[in-house]
Structure formats: C-alpha cells, structure tokens
N, C-alpha and C. Protein backbone atom coordinates (compact mmCIF):
# COMPACT_ATOMS: atom_id res chain seq x y z
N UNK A 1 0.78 -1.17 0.00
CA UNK A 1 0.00 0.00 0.00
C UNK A 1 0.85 1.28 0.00
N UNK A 2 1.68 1.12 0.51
CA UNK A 2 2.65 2.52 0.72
C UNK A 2 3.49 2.92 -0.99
N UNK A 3 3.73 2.04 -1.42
CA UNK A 3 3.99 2.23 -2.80
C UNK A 3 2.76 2.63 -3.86
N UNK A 4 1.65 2.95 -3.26
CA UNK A 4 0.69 3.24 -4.20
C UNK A 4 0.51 4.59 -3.64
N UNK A 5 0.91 4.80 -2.48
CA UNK A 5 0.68 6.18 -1.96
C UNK A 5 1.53 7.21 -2.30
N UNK A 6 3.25 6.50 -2.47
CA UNK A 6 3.99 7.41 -3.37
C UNK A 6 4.00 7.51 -4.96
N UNK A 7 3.49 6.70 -5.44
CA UNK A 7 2.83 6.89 -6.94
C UNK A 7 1.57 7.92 -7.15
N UNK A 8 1.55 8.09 -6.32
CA UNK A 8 -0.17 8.98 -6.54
C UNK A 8 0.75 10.54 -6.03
N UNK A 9 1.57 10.60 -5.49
CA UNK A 9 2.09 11.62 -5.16
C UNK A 9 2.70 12.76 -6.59
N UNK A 10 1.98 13.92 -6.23
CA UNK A 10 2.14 14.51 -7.34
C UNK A 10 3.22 15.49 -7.62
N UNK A 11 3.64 15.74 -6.42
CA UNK A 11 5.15 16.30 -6.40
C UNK A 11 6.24 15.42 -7.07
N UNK A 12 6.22 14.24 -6.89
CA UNK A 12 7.39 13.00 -7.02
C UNK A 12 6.83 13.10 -8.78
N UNK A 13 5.65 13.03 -8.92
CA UNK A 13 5.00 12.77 -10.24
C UNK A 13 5.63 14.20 -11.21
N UNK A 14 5.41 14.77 -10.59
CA UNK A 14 6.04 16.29 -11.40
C UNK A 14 7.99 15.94 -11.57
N UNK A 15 8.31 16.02 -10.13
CA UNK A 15 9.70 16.21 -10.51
C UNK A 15 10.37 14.95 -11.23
N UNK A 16 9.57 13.90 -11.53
CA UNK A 16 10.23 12.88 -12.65
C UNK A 16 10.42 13.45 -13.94
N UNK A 17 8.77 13.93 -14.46
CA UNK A 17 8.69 14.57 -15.50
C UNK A 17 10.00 15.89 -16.05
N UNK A 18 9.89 16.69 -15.03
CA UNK A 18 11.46 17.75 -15.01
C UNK A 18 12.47 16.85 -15.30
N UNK A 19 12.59 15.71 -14.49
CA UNK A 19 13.87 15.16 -14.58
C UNK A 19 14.34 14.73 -16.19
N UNK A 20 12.52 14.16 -16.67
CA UNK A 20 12.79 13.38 -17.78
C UNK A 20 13.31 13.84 -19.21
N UNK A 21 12.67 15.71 -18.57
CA UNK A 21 12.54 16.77 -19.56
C UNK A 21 14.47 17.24 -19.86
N UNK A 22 15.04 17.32 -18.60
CA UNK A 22 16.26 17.75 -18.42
C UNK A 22 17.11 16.57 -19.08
N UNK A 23 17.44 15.35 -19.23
CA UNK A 23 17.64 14.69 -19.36
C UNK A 23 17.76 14.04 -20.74
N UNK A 24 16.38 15.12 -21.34
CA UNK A 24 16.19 14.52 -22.70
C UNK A 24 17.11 15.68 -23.65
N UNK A 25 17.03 16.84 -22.91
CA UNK A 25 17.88 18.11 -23.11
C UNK A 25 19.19 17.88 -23.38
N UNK A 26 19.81 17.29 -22.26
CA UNK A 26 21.34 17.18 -22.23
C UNK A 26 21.81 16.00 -23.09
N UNK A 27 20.23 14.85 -23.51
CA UNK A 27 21.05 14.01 -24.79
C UNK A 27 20.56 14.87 -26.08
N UNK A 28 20.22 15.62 -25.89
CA UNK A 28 19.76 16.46 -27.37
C UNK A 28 20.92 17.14 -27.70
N UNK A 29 21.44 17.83 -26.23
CA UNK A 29 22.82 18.91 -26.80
C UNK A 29 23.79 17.90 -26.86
N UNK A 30 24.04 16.61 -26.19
CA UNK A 30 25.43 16.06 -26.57
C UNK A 30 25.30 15.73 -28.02
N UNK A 31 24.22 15.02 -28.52
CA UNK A 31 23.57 14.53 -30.12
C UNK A 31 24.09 15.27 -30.85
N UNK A 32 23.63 17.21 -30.73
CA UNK A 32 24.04 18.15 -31.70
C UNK A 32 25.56 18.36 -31.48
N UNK A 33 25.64 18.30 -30.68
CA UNK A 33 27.62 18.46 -30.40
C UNK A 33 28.41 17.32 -31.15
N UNK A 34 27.79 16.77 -30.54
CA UNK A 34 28.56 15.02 -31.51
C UNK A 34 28.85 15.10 -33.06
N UNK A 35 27.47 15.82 -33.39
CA UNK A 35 27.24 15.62 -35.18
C UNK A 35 27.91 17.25 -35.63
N UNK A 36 28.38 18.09 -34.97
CA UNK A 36 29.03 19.37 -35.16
C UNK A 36 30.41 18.89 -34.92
N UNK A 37 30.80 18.15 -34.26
CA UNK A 37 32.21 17.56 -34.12
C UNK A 37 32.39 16.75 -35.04
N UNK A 38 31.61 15.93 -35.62
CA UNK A 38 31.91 15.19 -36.98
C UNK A 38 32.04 15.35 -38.09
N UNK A 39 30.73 16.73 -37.89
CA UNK A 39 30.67 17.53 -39.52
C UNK A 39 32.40 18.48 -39.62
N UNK A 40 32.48 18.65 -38.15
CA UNK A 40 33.69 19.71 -38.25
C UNK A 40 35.26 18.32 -38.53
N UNK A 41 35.28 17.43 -38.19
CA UNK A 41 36.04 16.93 -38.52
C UNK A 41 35.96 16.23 -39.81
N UNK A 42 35.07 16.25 -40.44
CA UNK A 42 35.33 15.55 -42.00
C UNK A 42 35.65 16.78 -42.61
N UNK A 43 35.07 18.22 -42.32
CA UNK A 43 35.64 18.94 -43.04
C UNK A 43 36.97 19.14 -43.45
N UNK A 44 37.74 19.11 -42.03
CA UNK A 44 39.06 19.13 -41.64
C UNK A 44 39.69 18.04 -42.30
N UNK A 45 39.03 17.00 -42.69
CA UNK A 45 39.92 15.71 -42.84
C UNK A 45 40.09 15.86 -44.55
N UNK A 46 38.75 16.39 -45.22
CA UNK A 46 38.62 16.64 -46.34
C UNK A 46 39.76 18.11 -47.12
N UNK A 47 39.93 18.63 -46.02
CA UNK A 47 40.64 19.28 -46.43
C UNK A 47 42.26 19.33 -46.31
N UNK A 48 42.13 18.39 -45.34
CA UNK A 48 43.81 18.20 -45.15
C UNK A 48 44.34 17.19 -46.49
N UNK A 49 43.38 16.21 -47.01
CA UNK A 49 43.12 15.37 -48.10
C UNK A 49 43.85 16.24 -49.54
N UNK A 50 43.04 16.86 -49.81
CA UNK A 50 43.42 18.61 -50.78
C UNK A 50 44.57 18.77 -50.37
N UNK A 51 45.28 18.89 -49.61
CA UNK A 51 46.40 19.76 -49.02
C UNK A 51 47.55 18.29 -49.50
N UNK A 52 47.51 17.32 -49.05
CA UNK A 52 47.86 16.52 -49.35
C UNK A 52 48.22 15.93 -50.49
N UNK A 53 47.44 16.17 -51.45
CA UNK A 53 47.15 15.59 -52.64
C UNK A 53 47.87 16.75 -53.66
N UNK A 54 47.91 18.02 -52.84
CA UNK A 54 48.39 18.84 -53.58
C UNK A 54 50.19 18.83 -53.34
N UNK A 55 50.58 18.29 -51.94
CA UNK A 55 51.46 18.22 -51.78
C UNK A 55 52.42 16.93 -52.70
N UNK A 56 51.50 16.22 -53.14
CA UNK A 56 51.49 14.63 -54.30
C UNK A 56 52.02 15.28 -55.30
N UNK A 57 51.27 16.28 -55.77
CA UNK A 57 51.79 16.85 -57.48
C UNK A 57 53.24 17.89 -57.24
N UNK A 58 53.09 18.30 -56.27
CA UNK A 58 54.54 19.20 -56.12
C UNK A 58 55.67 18.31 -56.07
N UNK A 59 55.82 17.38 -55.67
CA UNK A 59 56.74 16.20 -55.31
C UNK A 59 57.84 16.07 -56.37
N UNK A 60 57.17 15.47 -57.65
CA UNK A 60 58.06 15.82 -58.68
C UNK A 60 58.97 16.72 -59.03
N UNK A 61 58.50 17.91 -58.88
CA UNK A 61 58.65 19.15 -59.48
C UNK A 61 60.15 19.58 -58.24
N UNK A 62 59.65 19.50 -57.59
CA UNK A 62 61.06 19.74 -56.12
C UNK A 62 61.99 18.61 -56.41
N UNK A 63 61.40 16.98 -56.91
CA UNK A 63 62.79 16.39 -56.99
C UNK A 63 63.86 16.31 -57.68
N UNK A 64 62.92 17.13 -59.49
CA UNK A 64 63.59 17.27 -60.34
C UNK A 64 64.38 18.72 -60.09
N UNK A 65 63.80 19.96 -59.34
CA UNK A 65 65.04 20.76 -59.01
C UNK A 65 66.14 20.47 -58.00
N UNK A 66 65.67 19.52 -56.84
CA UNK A 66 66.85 19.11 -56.11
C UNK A 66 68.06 18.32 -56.99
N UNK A 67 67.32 17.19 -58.09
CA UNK A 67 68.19 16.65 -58.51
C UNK A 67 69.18 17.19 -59.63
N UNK A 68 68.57 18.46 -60.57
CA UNK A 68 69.38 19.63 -61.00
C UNK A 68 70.56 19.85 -60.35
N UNK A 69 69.91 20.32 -59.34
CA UNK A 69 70.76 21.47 -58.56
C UNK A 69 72.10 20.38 -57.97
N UNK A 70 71.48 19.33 -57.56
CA UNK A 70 72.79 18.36 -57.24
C UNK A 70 74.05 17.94 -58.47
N UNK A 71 73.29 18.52 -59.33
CA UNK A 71 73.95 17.76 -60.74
C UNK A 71 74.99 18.93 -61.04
N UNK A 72 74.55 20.36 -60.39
CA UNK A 72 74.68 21.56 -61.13
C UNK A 72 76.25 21.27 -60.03
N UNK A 73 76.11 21.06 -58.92
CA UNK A 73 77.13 21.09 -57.77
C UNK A 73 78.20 20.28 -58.16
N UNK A 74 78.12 19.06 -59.16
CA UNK A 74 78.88 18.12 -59.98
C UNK A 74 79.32 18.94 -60.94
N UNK A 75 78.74 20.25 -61.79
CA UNK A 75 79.35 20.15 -62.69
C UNK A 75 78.46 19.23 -64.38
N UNK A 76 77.17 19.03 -64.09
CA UNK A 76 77.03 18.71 -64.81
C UNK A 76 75.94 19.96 -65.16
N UNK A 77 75.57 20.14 -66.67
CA UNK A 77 74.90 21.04 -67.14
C UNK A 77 73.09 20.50 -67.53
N UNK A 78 72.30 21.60 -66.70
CA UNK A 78 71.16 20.46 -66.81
C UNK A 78 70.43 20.63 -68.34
N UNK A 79 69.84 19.56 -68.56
CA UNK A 79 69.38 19.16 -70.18
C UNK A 79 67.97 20.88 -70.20
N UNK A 80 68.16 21.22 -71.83
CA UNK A 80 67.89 22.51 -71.98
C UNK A 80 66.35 22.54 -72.29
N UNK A 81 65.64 20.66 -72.10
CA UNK A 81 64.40 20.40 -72.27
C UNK A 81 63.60 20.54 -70.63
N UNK A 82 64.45 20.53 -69.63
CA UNK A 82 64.36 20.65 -68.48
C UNK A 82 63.16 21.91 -67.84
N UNK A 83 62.48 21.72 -67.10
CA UNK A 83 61.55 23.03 -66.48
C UNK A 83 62.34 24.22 -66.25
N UNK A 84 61.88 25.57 -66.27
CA UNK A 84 62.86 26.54 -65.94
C UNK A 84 63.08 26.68 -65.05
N UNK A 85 62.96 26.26 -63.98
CA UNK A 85 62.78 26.64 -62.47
C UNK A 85 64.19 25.41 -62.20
N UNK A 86 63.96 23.86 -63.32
CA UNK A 86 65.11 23.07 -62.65
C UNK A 86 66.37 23.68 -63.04
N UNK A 87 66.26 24.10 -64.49
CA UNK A 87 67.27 24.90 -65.07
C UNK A 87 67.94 26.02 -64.41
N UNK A 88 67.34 26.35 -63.82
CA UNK A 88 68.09 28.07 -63.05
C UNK A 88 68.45 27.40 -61.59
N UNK A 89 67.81 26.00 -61.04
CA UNK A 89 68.82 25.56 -59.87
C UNK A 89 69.91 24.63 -60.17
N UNK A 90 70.10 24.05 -61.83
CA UNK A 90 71.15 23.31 -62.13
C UNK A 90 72.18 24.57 -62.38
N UNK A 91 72.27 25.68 -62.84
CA UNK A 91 72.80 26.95 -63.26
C UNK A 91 73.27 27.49 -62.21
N UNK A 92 72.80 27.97 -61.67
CA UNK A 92 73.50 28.89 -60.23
C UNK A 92 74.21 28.14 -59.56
N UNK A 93 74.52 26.91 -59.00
CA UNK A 93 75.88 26.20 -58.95
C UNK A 93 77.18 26.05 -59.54
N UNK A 94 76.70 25.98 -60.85
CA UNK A 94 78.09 26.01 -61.69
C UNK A 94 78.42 27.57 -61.64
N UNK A 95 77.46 28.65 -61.86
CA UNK A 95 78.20 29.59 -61.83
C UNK A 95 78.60 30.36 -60.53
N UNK A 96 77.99 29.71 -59.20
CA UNK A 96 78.92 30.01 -58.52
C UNK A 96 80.03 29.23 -57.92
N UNK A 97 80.31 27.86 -58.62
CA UNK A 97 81.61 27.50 -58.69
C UNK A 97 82.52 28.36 -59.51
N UNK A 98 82.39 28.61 -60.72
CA UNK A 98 83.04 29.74 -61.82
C UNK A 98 83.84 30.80 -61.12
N UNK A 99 82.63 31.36 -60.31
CA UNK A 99 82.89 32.96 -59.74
C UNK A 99 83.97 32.51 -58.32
N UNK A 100 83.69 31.40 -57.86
CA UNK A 100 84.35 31.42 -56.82
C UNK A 100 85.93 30.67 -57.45
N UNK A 101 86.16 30.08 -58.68
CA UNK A 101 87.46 29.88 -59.02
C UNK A 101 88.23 30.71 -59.56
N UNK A 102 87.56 32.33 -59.92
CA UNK A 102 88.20 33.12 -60.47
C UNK A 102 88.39 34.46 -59.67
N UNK A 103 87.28 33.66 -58.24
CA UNK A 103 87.95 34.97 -57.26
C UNK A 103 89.04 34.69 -56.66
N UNK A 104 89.31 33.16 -56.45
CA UNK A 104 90.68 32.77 -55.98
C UNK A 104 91.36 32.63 -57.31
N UNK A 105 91.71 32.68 -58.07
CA UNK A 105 92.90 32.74 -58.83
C UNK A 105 92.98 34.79 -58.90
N UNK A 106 92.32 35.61 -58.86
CA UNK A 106 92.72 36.97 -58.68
C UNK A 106 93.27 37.21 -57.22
N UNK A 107 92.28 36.67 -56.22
CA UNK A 107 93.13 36.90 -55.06
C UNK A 107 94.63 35.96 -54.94
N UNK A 108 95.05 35.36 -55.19
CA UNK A 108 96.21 34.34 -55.42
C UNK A 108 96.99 35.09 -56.25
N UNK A 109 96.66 35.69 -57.28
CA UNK A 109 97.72 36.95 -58.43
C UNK A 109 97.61 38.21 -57.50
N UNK A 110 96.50 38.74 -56.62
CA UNK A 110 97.06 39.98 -55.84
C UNK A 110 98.02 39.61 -54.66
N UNK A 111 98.04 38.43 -54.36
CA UNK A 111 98.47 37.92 -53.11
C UNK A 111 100.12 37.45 -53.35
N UNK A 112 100.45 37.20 -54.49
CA UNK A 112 101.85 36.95 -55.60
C UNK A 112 102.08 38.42 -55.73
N UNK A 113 101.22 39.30 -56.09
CA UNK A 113 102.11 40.53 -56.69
C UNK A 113 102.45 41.70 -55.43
N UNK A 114 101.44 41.12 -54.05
CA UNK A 114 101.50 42.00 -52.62
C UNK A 114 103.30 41.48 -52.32
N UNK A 115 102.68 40.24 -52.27
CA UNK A 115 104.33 39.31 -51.81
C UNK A 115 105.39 39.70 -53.00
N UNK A 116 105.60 40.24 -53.93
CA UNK A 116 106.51 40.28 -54.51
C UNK A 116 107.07 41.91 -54.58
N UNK A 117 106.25 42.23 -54.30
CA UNK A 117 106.42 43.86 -54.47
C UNK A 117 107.26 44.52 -52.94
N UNK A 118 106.88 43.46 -51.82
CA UNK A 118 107.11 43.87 -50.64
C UNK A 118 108.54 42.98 -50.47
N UNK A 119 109.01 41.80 -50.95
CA UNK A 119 110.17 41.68 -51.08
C UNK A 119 111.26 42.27 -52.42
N UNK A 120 110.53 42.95 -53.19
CA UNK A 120 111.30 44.05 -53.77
C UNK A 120 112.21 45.28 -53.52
N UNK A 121 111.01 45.69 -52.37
CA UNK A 121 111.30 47.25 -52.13
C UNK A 121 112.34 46.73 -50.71
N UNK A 122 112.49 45.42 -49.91
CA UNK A 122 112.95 44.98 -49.11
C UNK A 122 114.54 44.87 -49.64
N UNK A 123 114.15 44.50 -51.00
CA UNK A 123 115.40 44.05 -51.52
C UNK A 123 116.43 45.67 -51.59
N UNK A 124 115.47 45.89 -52.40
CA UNK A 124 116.19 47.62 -53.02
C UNK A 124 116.45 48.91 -51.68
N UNK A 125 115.82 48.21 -50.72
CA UNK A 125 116.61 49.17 -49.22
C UNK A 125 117.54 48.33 -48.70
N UNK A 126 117.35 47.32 -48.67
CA UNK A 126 119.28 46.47 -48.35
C UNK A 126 120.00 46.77 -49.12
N UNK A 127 120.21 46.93 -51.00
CA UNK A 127 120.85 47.05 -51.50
C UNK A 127 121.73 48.68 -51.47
N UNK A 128 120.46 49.37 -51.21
CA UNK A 128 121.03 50.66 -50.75
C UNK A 128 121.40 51.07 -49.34
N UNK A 129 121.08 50.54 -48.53
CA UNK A 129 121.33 50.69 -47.34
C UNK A 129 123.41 50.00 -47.21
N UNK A 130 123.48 48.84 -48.10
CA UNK A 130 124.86 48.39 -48.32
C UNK A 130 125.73 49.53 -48.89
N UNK A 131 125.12 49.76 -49.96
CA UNK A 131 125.92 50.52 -50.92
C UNK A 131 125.73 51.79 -50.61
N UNK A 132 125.47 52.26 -49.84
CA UNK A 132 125.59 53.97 -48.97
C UNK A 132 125.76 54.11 -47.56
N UNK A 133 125.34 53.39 -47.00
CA UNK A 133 125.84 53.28 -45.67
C UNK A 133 126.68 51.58 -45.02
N UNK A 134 127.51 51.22 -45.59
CA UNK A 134 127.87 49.89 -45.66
C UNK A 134 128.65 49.75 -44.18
N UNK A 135 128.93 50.65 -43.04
CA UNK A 135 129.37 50.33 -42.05
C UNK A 135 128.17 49.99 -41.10
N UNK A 136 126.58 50.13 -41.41
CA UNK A 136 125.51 50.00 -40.74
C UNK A 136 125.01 48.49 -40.87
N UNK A 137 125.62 47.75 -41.72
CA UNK A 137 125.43 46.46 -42.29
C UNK A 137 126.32 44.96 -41.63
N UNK A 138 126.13 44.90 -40.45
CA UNK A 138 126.45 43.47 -39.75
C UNK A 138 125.65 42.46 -39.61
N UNK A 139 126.69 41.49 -39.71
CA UNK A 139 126.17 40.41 -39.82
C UNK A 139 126.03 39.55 -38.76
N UNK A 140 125.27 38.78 -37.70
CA UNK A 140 125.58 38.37 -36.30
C UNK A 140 126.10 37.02 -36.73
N UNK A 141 127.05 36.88 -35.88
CA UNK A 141 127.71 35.86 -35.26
C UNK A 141 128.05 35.11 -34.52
N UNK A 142 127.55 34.16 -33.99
CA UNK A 142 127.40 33.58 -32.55
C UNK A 142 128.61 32.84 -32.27
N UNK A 143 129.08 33.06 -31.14
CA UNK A 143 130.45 32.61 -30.63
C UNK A 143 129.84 31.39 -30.00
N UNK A 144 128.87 30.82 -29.72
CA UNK A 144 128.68 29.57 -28.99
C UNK A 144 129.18 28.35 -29.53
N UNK A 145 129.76 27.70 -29.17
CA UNK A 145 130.39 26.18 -29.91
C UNK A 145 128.97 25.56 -30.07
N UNK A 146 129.08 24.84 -30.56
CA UNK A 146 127.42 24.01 -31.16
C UNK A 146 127.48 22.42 -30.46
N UNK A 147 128.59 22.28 -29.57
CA UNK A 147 128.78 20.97 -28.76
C UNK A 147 129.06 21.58 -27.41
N UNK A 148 129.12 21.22 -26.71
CA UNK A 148 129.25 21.60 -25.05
C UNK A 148 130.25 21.24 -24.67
N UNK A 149 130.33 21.42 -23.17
CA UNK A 149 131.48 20.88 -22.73
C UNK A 149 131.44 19.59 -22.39
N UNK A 150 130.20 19.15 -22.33
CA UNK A 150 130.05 17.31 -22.31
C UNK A 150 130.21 16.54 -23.34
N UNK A 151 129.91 17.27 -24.34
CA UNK A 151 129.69 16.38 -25.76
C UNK A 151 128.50 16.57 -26.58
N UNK A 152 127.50 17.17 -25.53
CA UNK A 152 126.34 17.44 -25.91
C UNK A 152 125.60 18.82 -27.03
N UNK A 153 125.46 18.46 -27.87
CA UNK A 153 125.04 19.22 -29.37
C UNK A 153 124.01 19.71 -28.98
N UNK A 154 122.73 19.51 -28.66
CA UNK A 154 121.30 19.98 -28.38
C UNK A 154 120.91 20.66 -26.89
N UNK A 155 120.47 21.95 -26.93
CA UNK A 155 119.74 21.88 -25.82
C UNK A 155 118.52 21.14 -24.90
N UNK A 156 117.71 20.25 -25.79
CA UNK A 156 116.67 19.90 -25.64
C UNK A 156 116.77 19.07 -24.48
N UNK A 157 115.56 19.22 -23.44
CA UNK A 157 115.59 18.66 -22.49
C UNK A 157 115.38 16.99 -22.50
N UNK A 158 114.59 16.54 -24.16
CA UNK A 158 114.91 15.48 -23.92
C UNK A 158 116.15 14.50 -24.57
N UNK A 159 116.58 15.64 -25.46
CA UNK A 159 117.98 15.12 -26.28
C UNK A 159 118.93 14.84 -24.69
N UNK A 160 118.65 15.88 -23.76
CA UNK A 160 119.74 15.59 -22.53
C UNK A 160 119.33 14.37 -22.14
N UNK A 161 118.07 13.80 -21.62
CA UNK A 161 117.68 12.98 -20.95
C UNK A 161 118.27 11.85 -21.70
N UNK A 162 118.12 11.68 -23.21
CA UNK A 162 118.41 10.73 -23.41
C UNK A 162 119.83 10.39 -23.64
N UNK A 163 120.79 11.42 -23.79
CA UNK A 163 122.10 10.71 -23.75
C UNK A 163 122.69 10.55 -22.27
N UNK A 164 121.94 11.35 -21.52
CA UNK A 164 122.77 10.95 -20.03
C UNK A 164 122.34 9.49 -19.92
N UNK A 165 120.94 8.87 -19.87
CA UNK A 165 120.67 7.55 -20.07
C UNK A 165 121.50 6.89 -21.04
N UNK A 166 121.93 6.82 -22.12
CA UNK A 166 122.97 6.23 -23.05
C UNK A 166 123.89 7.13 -23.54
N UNK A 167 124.80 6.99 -22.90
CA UNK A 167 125.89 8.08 -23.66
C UNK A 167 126.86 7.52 -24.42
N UNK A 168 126.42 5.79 -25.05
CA UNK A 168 127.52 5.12 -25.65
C UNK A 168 127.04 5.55 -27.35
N UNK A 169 126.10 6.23 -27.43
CA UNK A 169 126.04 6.92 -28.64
C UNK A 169 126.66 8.03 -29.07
N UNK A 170 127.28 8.60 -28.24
CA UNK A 170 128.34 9.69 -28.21
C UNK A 170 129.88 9.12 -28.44
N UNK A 171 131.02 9.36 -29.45
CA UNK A 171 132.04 8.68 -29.22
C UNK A 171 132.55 8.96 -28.42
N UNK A 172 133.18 8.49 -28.01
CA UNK A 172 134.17 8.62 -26.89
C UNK A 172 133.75 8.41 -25.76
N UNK A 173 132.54 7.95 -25.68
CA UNK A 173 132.18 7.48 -24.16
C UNK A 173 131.49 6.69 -23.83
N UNK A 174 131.45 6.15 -22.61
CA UNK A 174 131.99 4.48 -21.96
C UNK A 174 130.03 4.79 -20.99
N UNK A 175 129.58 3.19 -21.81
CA UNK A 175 128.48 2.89 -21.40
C UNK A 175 128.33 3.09 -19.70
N UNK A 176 127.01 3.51 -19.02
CA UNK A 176 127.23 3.27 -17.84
C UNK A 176 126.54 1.86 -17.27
N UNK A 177 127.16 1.67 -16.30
CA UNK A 177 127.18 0.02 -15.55
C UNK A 177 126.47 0.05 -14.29
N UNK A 178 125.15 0.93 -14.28
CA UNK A 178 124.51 0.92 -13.07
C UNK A 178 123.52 0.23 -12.55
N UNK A 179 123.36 -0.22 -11.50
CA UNK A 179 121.89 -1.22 -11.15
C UNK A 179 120.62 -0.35 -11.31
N UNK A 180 119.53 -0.93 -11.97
CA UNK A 180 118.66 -0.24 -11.94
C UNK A 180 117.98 0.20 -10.51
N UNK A 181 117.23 0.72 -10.31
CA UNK A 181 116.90 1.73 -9.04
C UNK A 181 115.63 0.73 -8.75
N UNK A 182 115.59 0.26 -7.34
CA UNK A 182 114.39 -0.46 -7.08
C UNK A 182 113.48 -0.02 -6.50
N UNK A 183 112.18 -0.21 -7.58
CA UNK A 183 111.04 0.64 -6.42
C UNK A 183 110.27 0.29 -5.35
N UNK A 184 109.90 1.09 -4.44
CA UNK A 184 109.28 0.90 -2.91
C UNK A 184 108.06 0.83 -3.32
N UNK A 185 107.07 -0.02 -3.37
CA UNK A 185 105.77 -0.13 -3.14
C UNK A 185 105.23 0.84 -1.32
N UNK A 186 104.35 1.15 -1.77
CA UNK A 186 103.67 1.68 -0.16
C UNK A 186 103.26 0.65 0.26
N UNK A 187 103.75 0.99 2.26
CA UNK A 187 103.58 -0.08 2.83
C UNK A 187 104.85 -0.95 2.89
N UNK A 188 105.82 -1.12 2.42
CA UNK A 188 106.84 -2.25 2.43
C UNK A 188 108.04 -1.52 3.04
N UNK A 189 108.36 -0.65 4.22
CA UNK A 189 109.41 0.04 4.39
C UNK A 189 109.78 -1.03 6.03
C-alpha cells in the first residue's frame, strides 16, 4: 500500500517529469555536439586530403630541381628540355663555382704581386742601405760552440735525458754500468 501512496504523489510525479525533460535536453545537446564535431572533422579531414594531394603533385617538381641542382654542384649542365625553375637551380651552382674559381685565382695573383712587391722594395733598401751606408750592415755571429762541454750538441731537455741515459752513442764514451733503481711499493718500508 505505501507504494501506491507514493505513486499517486504529485510532487514525485512532477519532478520525474522535469527530470525526464532535463535529461532529454542534455542528450539532445550532446547529439548536436557530436554531429558538429563530426561535420567539423570531416571537413578538416577533407581538407587536409586537398592539401595533401596537392602536396602529391609538387613532389616531382622539387625532386627534379633538387636533382638539377645536385647535378649543377657536380658540374654537370642540366638538359635545356628541363623546367625553368630546374634549369636556373642546375645553373646557379656552376656559376657560382666559376665565380668562386676566379675569385681565388685573382686573389692568389694579388696575393703573388702584394708578396713580390714587398720583397722588392725589401730588396732595393738592403741594396742601398749596403751601398751607402755599408758600415751600418752586420752580420751576427754567434760565438757559442754548437757541442758543449760534455759532448752534448742539443739543448733539448729530452735530447739531454736521453744521452745521459745512453751516452755510448756519443764517441768517446763508456756505457754506464749501473743497477737499476728499485722501487718501494707503499707499505713495504
């Protein structure tokens, strides 16, 4: 009986109805959202498609100027049946290999005629500097003997090292006869 008493209840009876009303609302707006998200994504998909397809036909066209232009970097000259666009990237390689072999052979002839001009005028003030003032003109001379008083020719610290270690490479002198030096490990004293 008590379940017939809240069925007859017209408050409970109303706020189902609201509920049913609200309810039918919020699958109506997800429905239209759903089909606005779909319509908006085929658009998108349709158009990235286009974009794509357009990116298909360019393909060629870029590989035949990359492959120009690689050819042009070889040195090879691209064929004159070629697109103009591959033609002017097989072209501008070779000619700026051209330009860049004939800016180094001018800088290389200014760089010969800097260097030659400056040991010229080098030349022609020694020659006059001799021949007009010839007591200003010495020549140095080093009094150092070029052997030592050991025997030793080189300063080098390791030219020393190594003949004091063998000095039977030097004539005149007598191998040394020493025990080698024994080493102390740490800990063993």
């Amino acid at each position: 009986m008590a379940a017939i008493v809240l069925a007859a209840n017209t408050i409970l009876t109303a706020a189902g109805q609201i509920a049913a009303l609200v309810i039918c609302v919020f699958v109506l707006l997800f429905i239209l959202v759903t089909v606005a998200f779909n319509l908006l994504t085929s658009f998108a998909t349709s158009w990235l498609e286009e974009k794509v397809q357009l990116i298909k036909l360019l393909r060629p066209y870029v590989e035949s100027i990359n492959g120009s232009a690689r050819s042009g970097e070889r040195g090879v000259a691209p064929a004159d049946n070629a697109q103009p666009v591959a033609r002017v990237a097989g072209i501008v390689p070779q000619r700026l290999n051209d330009i860049d072999q004939k800016v180094e052979q001018v800088s290389d002839r200014v760089t010969n005629a800097a260097i030659e001009v400056r040991a010229r005028t080098l030349q022609a003030k020694t020659i006059a500097k001799a021949f007009f003032l010839p007591g200003l003109m010495h020549r140095e001379v080093t009094k150092e003997p070029v052997v030592d008083r050991e025997g030793l020719e080189f300063t080098s610290p390791g030219y020393r090292a190594l003949m004091e270690e063998r000095p039977e490479v030097i004539p005149g002198r007598e191998p040394r006869h020493e025990e080698p030096r024994q080493q102390v490990m740490p800990g063993q004293r």
